[in-house]
N, C-alpha and C. Protein backbone atom coordinates (compact mmCIF):
# COMPACT_ATOMS: atom_id res chain seq x y z
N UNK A 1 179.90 109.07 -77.17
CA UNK A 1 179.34 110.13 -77.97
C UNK A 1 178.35 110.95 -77.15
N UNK A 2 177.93 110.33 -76.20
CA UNK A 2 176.53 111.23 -75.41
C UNK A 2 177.02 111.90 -74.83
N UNK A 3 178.46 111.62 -74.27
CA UNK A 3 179.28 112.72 -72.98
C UNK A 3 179.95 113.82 -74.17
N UNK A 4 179.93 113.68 -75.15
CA UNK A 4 180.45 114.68 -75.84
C UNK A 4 179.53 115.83 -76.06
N UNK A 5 178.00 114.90 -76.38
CA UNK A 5 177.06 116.37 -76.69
C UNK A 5 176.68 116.35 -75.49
N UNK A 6 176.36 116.05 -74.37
CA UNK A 6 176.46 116.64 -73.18
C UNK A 6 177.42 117.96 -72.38
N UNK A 7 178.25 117.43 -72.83
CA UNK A 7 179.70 118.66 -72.92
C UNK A 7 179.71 119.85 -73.60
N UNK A 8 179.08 119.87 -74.80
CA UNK A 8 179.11 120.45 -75.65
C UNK A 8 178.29 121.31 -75.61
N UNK A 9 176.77 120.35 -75.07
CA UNK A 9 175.37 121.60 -74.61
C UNK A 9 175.82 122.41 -73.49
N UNK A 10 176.95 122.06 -72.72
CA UNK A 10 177.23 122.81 -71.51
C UNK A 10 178.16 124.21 -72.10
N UNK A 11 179.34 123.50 -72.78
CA UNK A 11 179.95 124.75 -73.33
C UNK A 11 178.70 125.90 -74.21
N UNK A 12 177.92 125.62 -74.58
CA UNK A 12 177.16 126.34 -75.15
C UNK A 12 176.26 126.98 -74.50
N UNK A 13 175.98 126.46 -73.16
CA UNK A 13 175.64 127.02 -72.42
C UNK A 13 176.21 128.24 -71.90
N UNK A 14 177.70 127.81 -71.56
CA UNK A 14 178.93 128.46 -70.56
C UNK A 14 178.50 129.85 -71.96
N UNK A 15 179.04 129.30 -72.78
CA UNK A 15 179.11 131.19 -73.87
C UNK A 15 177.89 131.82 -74.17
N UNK A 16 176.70 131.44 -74.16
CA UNK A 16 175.43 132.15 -74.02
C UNK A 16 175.28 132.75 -73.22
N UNK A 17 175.46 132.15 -72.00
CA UNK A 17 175.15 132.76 -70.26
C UNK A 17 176.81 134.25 -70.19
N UNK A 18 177.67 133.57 -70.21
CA UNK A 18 178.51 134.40 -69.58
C UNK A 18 179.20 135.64 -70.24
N UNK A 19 179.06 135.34 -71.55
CA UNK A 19 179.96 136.76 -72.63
C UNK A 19 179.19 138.06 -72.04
N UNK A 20 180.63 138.68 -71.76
CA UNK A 20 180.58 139.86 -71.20
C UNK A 20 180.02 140.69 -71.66
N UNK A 21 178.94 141.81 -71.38
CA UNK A 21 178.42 142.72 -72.13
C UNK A 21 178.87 144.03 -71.88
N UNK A 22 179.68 144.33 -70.43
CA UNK A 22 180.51 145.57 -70.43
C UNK A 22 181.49 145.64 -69.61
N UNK A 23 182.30 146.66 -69.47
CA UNK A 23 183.27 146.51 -68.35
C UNK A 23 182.54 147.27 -66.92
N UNK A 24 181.73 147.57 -66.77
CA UNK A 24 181.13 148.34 -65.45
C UNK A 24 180.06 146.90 -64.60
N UNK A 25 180.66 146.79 -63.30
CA UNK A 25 180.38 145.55 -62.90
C UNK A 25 179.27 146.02 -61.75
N UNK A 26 177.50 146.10 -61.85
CA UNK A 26 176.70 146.21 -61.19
C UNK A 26 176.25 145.62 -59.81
N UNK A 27 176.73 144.11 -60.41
CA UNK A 27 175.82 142.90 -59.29
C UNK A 27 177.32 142.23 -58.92
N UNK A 28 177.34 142.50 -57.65
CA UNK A 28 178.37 141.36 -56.86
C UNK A 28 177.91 140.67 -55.92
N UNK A 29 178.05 139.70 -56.16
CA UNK A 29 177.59 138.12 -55.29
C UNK A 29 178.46 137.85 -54.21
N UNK A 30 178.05 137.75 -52.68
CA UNK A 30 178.45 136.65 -52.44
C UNK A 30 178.95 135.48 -52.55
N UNK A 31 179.39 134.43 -52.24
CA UNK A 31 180.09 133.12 -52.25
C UNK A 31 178.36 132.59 -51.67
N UNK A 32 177.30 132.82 -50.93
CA UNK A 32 176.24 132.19 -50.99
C UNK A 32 175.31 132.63 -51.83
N UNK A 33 175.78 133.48 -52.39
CA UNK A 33 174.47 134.56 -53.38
C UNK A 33 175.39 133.71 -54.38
N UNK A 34 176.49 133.57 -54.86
CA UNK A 34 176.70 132.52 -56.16
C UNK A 34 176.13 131.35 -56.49
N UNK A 35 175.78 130.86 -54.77
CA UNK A 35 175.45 128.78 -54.52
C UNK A 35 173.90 129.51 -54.74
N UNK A 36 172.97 130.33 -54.19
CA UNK A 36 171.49 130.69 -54.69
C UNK A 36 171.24 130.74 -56.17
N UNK A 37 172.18 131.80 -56.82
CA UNK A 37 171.64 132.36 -58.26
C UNK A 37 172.40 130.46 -58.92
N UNK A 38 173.28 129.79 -58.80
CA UNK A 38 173.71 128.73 -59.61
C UNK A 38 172.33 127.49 -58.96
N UNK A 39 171.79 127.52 -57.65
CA UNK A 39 170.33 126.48 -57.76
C UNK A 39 169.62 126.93 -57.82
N UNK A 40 169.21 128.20 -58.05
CA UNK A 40 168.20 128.94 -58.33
C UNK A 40 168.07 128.78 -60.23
N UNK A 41 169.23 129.09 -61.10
CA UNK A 41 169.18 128.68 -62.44
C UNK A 41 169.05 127.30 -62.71
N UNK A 42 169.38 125.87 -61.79
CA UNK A 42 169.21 124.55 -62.69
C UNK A 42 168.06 124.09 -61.53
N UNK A 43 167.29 124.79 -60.68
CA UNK A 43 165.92 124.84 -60.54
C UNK A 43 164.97 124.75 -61.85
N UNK A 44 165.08 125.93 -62.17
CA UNK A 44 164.67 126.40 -63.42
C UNK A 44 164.71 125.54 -64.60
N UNK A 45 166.14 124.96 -64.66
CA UNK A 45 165.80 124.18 -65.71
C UNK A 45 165.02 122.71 -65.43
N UNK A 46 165.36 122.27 -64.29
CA UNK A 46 164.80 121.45 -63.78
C UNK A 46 162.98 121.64 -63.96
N UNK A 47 163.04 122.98 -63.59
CA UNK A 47 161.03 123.08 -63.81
C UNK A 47 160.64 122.85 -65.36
N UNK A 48 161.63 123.45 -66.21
CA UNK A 48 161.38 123.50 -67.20
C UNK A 48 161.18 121.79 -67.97
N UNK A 49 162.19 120.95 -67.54
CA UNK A 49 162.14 119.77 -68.18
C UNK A 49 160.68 118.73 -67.44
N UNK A 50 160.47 120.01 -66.14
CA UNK A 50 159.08 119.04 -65.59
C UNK A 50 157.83 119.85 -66.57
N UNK A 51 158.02 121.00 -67.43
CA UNK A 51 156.85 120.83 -67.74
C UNK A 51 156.31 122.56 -67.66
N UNK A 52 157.14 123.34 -67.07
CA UNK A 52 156.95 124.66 -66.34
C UNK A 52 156.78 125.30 -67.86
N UNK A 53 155.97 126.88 -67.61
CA UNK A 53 155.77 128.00 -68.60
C UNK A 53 156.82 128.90 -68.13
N UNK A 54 157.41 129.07 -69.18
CA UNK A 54 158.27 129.70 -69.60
C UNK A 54 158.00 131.62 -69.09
N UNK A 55 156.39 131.90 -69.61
CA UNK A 55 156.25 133.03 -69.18
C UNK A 55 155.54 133.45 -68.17
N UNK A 56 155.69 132.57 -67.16
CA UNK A 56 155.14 132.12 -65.65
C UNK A 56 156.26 132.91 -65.08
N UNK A 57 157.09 131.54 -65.28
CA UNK A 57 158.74 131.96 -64.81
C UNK A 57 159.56 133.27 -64.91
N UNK A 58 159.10 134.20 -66.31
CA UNK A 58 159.53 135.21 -66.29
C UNK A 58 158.43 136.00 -65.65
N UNK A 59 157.63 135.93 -65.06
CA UNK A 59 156.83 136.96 -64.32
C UNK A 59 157.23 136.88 -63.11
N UNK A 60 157.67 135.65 -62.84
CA UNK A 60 158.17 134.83 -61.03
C UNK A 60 159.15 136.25 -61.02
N UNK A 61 160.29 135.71 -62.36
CA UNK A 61 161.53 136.33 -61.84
C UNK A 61 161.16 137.42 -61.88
N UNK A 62 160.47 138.25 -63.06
CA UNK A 62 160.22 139.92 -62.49
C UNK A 62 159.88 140.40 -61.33
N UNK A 63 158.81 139.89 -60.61
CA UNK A 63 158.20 140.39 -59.60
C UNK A 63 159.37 140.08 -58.56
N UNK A 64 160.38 139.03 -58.36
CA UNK A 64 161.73 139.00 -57.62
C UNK A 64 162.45 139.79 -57.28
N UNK A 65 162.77 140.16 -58.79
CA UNK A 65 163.49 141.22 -59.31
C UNK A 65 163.23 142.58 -58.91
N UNK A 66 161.75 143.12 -58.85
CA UNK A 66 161.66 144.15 -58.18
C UNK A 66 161.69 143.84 -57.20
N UNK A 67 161.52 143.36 -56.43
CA UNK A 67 161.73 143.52 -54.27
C UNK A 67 163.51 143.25 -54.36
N UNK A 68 163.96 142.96 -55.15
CA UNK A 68 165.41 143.06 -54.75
C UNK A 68 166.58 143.15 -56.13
N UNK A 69 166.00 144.34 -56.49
CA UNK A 69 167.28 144.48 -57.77
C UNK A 69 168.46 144.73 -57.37
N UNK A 70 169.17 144.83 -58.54
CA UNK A 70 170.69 144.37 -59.43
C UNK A 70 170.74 142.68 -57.87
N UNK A 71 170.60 141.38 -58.66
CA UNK A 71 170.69 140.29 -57.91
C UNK A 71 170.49 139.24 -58.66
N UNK A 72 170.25 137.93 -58.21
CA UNK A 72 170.24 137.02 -58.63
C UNK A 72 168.96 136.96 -59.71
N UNK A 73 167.86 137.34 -59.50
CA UNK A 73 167.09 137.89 -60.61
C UNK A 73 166.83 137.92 -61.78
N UNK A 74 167.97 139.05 -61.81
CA UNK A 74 167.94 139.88 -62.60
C UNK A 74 169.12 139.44 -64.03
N UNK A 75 169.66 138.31 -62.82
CA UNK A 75 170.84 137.71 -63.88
C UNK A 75 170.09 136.14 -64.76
N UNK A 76 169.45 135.86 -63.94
CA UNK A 76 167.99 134.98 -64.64
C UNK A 76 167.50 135.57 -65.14
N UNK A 77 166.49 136.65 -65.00
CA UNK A 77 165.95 137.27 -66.33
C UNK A 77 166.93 137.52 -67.89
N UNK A 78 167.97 137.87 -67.24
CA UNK A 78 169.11 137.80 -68.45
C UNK A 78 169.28 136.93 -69.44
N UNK A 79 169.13 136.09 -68.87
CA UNK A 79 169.65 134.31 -69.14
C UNK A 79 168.53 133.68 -69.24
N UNK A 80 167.52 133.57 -69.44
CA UNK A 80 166.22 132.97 -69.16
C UNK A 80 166.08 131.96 -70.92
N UNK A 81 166.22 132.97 -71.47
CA UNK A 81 166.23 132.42 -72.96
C UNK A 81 167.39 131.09 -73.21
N UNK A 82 168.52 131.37 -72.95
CA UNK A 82 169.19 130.00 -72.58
C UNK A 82 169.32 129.19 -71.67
N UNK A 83 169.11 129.60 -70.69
CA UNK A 83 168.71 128.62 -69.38
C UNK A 83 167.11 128.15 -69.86
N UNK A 84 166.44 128.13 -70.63
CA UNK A 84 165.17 127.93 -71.28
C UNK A 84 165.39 126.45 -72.36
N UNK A 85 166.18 127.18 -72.94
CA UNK A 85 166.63 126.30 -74.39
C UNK A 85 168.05 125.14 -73.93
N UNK A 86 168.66 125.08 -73.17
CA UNK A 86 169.83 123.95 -73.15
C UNK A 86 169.79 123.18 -72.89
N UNK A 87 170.22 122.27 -73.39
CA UNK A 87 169.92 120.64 -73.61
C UNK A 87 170.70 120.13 -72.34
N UNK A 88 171.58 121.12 -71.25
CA UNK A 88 172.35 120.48 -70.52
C UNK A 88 171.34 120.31 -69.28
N UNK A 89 171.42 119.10 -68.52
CA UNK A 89 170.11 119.20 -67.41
C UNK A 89 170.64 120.19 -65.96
N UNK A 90 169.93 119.66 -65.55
CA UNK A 90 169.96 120.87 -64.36
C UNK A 90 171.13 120.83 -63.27
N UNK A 91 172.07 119.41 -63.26
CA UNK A 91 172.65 118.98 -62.42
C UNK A 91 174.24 119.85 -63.35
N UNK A 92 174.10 120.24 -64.28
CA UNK A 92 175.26 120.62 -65.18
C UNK A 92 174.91 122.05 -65.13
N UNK A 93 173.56 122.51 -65.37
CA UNK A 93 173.43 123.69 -65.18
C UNK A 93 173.95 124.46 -64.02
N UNK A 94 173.62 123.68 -62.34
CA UNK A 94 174.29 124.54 -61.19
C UNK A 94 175.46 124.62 -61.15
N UNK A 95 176.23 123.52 -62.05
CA UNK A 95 177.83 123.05 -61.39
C UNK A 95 178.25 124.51 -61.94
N UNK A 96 177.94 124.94 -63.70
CA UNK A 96 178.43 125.41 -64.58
C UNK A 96 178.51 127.21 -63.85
N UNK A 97 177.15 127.33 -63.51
CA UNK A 97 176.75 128.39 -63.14
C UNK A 97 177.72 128.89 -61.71
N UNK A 98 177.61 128.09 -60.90
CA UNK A 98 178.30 128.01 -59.60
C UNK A 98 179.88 128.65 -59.95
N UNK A 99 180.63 127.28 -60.64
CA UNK A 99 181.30 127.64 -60.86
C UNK A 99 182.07 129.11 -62.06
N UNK A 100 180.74 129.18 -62.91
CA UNK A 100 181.32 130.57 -63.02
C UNK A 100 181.63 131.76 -62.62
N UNK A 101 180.24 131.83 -61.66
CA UNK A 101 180.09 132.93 -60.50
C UNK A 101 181.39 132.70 -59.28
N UNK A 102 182.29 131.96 -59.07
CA UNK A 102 183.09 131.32 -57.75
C UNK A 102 184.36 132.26 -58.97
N UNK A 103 184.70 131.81 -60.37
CA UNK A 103 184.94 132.44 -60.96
C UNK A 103 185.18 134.26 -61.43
N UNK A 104 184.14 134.71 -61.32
CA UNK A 104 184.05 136.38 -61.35
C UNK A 104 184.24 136.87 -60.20
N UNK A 105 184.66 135.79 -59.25
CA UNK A 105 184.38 136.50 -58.00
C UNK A 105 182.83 137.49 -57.72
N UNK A 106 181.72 136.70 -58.42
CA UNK A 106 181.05 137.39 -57.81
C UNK A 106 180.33 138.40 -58.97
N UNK A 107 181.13 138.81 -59.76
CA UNK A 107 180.71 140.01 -60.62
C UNK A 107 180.33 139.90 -61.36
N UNK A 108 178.79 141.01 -61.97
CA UNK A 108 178.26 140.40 -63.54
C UNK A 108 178.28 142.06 -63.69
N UNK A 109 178.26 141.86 -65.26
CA UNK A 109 178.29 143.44 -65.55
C UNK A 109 177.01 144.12 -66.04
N UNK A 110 176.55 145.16 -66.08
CA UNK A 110 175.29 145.76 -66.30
C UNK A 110 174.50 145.15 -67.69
N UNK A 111 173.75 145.24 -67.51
CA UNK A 111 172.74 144.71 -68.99
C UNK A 111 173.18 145.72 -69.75
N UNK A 112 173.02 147.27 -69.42
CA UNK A 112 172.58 147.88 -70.54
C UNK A 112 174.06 148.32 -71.11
């Protein structure tokens, strides 16, 4: 039963993080800019289950974010609210992330 809601916090993860918000594709990743932004997100959660502020972290990532927009960032700031809240730990978080980004080849589509 634990590998099920383990599974389950991940799929819920996977559709929070990834539903598409447009067809115009801003940010393309690398194959090492995928392996950064996927341990760069279960970092995060990892800080978070040690204990981290939430609106620390979003100031980290802003100030990131400006010295190097449309990037890994900016796709954390995106995601911050569920990479915040998921019960999946951090070792599920990179796989998920990784592999979605290895997935898009790379591509996320504009926020706005």
């Amino acid at each position: 039963m634990k590998s099920f809601s383990c599974l389950s916090a991940v799929l819920v993860l996977v559709l929070a993080l990834f539903v598409p918000r447009t067809a115009e594709a801003n940010i393309t990743l690398s194959q090492r800019g995928c392996q950064s932004y996927a341990s760069w997100s279960g970092n995060l959660v990892w800080a978070r289950e040690l204990g981290a502020d939430k609106e620390k972290a979003r100031l980290e990532l802003t100030a990131l974010d400006r010295k190097t927009p449309a990037s890994i960032y900016e796709l954390m700031l995106r995601n911050l609210e569920s990479l915040w809240v998921t019960s999946a730990n951090w070792e599920q978080v990179t796989l998920v992330v990784l592999q979605d980004c290895i997935n898009r080849r790379g591509m996320y589509e504009s926020a706005t």
